[in-house]
C-alpha atoms as a PDB file:
ATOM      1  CA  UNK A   1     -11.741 100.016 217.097  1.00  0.00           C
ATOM      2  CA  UNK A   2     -11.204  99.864 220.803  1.00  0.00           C
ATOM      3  CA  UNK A   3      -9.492  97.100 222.181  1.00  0.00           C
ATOM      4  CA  UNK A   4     -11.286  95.127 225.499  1.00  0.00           C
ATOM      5  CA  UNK A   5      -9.433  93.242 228.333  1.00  0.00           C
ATOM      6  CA  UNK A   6     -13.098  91.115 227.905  1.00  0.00           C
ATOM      7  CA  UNK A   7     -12.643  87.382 226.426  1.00  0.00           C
ATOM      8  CA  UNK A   8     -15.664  85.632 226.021  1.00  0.00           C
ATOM      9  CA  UNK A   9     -16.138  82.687 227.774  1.00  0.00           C
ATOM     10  CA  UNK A  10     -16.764  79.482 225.855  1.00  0.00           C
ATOM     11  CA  UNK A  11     -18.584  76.319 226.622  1.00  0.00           C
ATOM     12  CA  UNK A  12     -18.350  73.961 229.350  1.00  0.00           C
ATOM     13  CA  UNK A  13     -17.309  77.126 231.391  1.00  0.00           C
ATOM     14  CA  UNK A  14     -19.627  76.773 234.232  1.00  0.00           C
ATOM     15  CA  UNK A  15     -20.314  81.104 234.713  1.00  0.00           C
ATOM     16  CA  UNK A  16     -22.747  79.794 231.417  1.00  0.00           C
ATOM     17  CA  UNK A  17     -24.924  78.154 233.768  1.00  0.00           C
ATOM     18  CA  UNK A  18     -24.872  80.607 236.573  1.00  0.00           C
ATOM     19  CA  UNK A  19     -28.182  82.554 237.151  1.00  0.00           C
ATOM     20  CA  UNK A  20     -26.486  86.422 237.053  1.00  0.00           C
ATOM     21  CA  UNK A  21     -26.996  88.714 239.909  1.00  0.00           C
ATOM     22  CA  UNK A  22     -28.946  92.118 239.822  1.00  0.00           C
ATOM     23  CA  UNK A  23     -27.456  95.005 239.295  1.00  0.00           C
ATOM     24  CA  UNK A  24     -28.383  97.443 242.839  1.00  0.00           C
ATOM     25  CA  UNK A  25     -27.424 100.862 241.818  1.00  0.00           C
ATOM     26  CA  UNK A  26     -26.236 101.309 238.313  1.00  0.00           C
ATOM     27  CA  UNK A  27     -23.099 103.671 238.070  1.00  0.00           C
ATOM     28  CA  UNK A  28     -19.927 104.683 235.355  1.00  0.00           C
ATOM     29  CA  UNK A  29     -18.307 101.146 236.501  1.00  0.00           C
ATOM     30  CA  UNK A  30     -21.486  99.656 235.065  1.00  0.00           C
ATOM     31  CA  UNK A  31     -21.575 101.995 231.955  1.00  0.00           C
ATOM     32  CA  UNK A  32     -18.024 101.030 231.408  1.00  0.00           C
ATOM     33  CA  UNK A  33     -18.870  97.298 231.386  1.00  0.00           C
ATOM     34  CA  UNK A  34     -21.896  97.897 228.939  1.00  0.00           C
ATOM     35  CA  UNK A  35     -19.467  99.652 226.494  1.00  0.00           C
ATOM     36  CA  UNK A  36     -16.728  97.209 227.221  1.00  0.00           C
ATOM     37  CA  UNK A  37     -19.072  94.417 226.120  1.00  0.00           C
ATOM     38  CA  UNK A  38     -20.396  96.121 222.952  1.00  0.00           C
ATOM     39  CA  UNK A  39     -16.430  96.669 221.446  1.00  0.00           C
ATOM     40  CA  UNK A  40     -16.224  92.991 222.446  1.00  0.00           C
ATOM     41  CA  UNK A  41     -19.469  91.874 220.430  1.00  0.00           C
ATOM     42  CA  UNK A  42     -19.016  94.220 217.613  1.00  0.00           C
ATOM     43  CA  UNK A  43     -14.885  92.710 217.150  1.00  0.00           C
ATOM     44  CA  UNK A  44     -16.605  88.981 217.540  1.00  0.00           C
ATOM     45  CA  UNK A  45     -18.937  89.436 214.863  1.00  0.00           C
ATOM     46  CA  UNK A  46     -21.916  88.803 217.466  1.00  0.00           C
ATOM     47  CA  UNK A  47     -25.352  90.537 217.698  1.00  0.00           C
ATOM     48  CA  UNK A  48     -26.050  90.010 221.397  1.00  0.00           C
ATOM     49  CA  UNK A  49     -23.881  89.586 224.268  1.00  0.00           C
ATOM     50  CA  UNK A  50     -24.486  88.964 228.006  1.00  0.00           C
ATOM     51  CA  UNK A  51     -22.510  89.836 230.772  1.00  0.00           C
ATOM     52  CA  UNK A  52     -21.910  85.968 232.219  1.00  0.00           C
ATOM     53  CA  UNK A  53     -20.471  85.271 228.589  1.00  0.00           C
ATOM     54  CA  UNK A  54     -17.512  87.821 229.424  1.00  0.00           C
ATOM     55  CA  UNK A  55     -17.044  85.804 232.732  1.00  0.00           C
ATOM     56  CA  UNK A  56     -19.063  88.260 234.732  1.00  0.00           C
ATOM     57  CA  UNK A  57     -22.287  87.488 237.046  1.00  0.00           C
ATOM     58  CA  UNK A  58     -24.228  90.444 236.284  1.00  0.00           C
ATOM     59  CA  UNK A  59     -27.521  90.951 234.502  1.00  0.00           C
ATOM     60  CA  UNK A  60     -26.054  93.416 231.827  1.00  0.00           C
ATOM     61  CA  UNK A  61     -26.233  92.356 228.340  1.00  0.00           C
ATOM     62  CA  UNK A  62     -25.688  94.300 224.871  1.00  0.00           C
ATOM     63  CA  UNK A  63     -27.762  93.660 221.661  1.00  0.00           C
ATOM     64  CA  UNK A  64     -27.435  95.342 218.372  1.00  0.00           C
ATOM     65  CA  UNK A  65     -29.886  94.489 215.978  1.00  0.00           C
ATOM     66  CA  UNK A  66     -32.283  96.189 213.323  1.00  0.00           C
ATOM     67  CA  UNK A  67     -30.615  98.958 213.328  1.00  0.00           C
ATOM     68  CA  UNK A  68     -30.913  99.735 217.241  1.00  0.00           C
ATOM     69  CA  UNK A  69     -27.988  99.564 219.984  1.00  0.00           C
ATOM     70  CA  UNK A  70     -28.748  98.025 223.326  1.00  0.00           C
ATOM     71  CA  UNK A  71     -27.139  98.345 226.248  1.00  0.00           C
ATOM     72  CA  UNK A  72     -29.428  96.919 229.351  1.00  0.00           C
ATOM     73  CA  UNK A  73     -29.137  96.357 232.816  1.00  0.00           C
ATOM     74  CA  UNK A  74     -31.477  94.178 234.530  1.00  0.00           C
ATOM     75  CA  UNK A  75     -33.371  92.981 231.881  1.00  0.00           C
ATOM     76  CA  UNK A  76     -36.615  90.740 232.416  1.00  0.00           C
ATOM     77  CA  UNK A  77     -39.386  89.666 230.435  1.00  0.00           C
ATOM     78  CA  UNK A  78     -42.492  90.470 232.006  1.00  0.00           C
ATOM     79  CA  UNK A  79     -45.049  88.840 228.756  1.00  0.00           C
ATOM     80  CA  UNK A  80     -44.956  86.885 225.382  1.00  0.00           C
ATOM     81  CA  UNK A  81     -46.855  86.326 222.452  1.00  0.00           C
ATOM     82  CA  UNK A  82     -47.064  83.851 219.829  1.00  0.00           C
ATOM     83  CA  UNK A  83     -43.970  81.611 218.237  1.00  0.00           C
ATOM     84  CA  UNK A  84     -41.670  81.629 215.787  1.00  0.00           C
ATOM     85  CA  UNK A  85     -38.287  79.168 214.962  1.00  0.00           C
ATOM     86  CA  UNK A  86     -35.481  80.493 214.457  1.00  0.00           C
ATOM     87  CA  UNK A  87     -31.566  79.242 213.420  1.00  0.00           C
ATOM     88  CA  UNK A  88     -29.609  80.621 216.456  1.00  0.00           C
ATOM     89  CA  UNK A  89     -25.497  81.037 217.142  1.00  0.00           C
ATOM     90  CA  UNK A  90     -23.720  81.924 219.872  1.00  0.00           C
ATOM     91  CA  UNK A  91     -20.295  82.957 220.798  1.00  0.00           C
ATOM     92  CA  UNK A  92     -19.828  81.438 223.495  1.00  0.00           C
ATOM     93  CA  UNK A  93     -20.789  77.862 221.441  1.00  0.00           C
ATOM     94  CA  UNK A  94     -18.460  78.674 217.964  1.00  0.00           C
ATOM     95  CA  UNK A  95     -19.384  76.494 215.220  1.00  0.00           C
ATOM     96  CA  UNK A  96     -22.769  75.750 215.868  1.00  0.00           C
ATOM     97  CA  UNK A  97     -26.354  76.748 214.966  1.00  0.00           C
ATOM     98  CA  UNK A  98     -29.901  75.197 215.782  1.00  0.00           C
ATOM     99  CA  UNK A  99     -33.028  75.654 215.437  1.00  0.00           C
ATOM    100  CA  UNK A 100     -34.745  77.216 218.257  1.00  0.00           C
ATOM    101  CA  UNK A 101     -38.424  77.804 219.107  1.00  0.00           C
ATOM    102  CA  UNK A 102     -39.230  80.823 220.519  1.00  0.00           C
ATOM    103  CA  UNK A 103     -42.052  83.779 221.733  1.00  0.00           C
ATOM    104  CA  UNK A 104     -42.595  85.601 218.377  1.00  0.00           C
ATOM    105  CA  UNK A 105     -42.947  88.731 220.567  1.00  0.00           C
ATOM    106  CA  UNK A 106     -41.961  89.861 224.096  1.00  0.00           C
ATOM    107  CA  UNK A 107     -42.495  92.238 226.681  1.00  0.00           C
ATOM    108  CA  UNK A 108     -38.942  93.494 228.112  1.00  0.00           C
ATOM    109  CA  UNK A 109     -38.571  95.765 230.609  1.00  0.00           C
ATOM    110  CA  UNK A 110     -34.916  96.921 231.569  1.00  0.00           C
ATOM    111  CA  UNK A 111     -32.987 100.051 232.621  1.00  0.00           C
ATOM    112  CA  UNK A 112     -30.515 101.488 230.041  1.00  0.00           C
ATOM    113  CA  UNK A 113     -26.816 102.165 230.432  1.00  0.00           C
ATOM    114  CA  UNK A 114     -27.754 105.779 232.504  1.00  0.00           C
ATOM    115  CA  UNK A 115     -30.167 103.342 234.840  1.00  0.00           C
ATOM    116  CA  UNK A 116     -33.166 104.745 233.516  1.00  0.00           C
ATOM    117  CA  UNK A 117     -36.268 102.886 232.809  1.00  0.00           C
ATOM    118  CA  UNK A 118     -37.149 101.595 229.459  1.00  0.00           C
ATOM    119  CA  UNK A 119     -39.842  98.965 228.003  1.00  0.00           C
ATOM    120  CA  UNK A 120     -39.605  97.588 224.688  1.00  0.00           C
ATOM    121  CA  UNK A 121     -41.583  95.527 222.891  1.00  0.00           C
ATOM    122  CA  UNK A 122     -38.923  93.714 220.397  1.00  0.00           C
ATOM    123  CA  UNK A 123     -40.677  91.447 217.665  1.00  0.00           C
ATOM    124  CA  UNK A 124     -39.390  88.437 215.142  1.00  0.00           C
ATOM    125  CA  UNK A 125     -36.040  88.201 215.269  1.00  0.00           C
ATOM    126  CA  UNK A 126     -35.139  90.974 217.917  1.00  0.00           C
ATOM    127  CA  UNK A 127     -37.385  89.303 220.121  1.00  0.00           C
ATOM    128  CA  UNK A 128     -35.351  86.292 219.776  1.00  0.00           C
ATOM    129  CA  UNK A 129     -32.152  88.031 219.738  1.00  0.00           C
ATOM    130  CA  UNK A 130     -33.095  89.140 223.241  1.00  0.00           C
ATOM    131  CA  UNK A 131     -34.709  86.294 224.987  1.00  0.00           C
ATOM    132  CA  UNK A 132     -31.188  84.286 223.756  1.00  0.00           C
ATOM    133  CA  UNK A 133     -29.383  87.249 225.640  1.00  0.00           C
ATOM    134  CA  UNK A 134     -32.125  87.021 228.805  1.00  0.00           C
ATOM    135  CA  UNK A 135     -31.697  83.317 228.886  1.00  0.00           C
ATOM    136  CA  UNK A 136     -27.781  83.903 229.177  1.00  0.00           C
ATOM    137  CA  UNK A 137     -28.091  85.759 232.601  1.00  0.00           C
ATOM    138  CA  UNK A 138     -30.540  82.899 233.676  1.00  0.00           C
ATOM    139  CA  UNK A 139     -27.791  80.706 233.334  1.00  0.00           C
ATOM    140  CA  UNK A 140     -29.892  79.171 230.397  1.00  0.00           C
ATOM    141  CA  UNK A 141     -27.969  78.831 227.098  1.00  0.00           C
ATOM    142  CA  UNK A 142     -29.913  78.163 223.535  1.00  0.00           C
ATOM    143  CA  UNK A 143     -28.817  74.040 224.135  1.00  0.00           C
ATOM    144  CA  UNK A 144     -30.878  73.845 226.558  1.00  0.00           C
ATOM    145  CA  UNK A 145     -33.824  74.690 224.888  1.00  0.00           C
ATOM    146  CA  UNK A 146     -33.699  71.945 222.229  1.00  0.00           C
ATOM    147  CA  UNK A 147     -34.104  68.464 222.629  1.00  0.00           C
ATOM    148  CA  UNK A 148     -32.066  65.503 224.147  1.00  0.00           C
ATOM    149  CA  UNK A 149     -31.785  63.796 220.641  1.00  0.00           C
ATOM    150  CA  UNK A 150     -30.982  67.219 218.862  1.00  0.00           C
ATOM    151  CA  UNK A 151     -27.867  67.926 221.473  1.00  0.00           C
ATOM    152  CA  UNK A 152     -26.935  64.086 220.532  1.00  0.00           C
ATOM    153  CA  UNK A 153     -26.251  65.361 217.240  1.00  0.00           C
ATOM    154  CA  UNK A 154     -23.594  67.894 218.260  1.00  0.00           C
ATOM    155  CA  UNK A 155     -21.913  66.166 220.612  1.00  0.00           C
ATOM    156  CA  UNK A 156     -18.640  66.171 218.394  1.00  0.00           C
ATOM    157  CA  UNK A 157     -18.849  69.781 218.204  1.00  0.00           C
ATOM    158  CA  UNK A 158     -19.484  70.661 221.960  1.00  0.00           C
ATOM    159  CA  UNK A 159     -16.687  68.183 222.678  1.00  0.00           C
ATOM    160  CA  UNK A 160     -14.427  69.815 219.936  1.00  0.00           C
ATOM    161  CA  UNK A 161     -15.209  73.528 221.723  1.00  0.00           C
ATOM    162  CA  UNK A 162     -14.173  71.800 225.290  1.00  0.00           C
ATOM    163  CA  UNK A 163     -11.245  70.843 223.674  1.00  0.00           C
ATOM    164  CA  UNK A 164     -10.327  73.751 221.974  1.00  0.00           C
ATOM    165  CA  UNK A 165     -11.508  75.958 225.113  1.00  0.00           C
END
């Protein structure tokens, strides 16, 4: 496989938090970062990337689940339905999984890696595999959506990640 001058970025880096800037006018730069990122996911064992984990403030982020290969710019969700928990990882948090509540189904509408317009509609764990990936360019990681007592419990491992980072 290709290699990637991309590293991800790891927890307590503070790009995590950042909320990522729109993308204005899609071009090759853009497709280049898109396929940068995937080489970089596929080579971390991930399913979803975005671009703020590679140290970049831009809403791009790949997902490659069910089959399917993502590669979005802008994405937003515009509507959700229903709920579902799921275990979530993340690469830029090695080590650690929670369980995460989440819309069962969303509404996403993006353009692709050309800048066209697409809406998708991704369900159960796609869904979730994307709003993790939306959340990322919101500056909004999956920690934050659990509770204080529940980030108590891996305190050890976020501290071990700092020190390892």
């Amino acid at each position: 496989m290709v290699k990637t001058k991309l590293k991800i970025h790891k927890w307590p880096d503070k790009i995590l938090k950042k909320k990522s800037a729109k993308i204005k006018r899609p071009d090759q730069d853009t497709e280049d970062i898109l396929n940068q990122m995937y080489i970089l996911m596929k080579v971390s064992d991930g399913i979803g990337l975005a671009a703020n984990q590679v140290g970049l403030a831009m809403q791009l982020v790949v997902i490659e689940a069910g089959g399917e290969i993502y590669k979005l710019i802008n994405p937003k969700i515009t509507k959700r339905e229903g709920f579902i928990t799921f275990r979530e990882g993340c690469l830029s948090f090695p080590g650690i999984e929670l369980e995460v509540k989440r819309s069962r189904k969303v509404f996403v509408e993006a353009l692709d890696q050309k800048g066209q317009f697409v809406s998708l509609k991704p369900e159960g764990v796609l869904a979730v595999v994307f709003q993790h990936e939306i959340d990322h360019i919101n500056g909004v990681t999956f920690i934050d959506r659990v509770s204080f007592w529940r980030r108590l419990k891996i305190a050890s491992k976020l501290k071990k990640i700092k020190k390892e980072g």
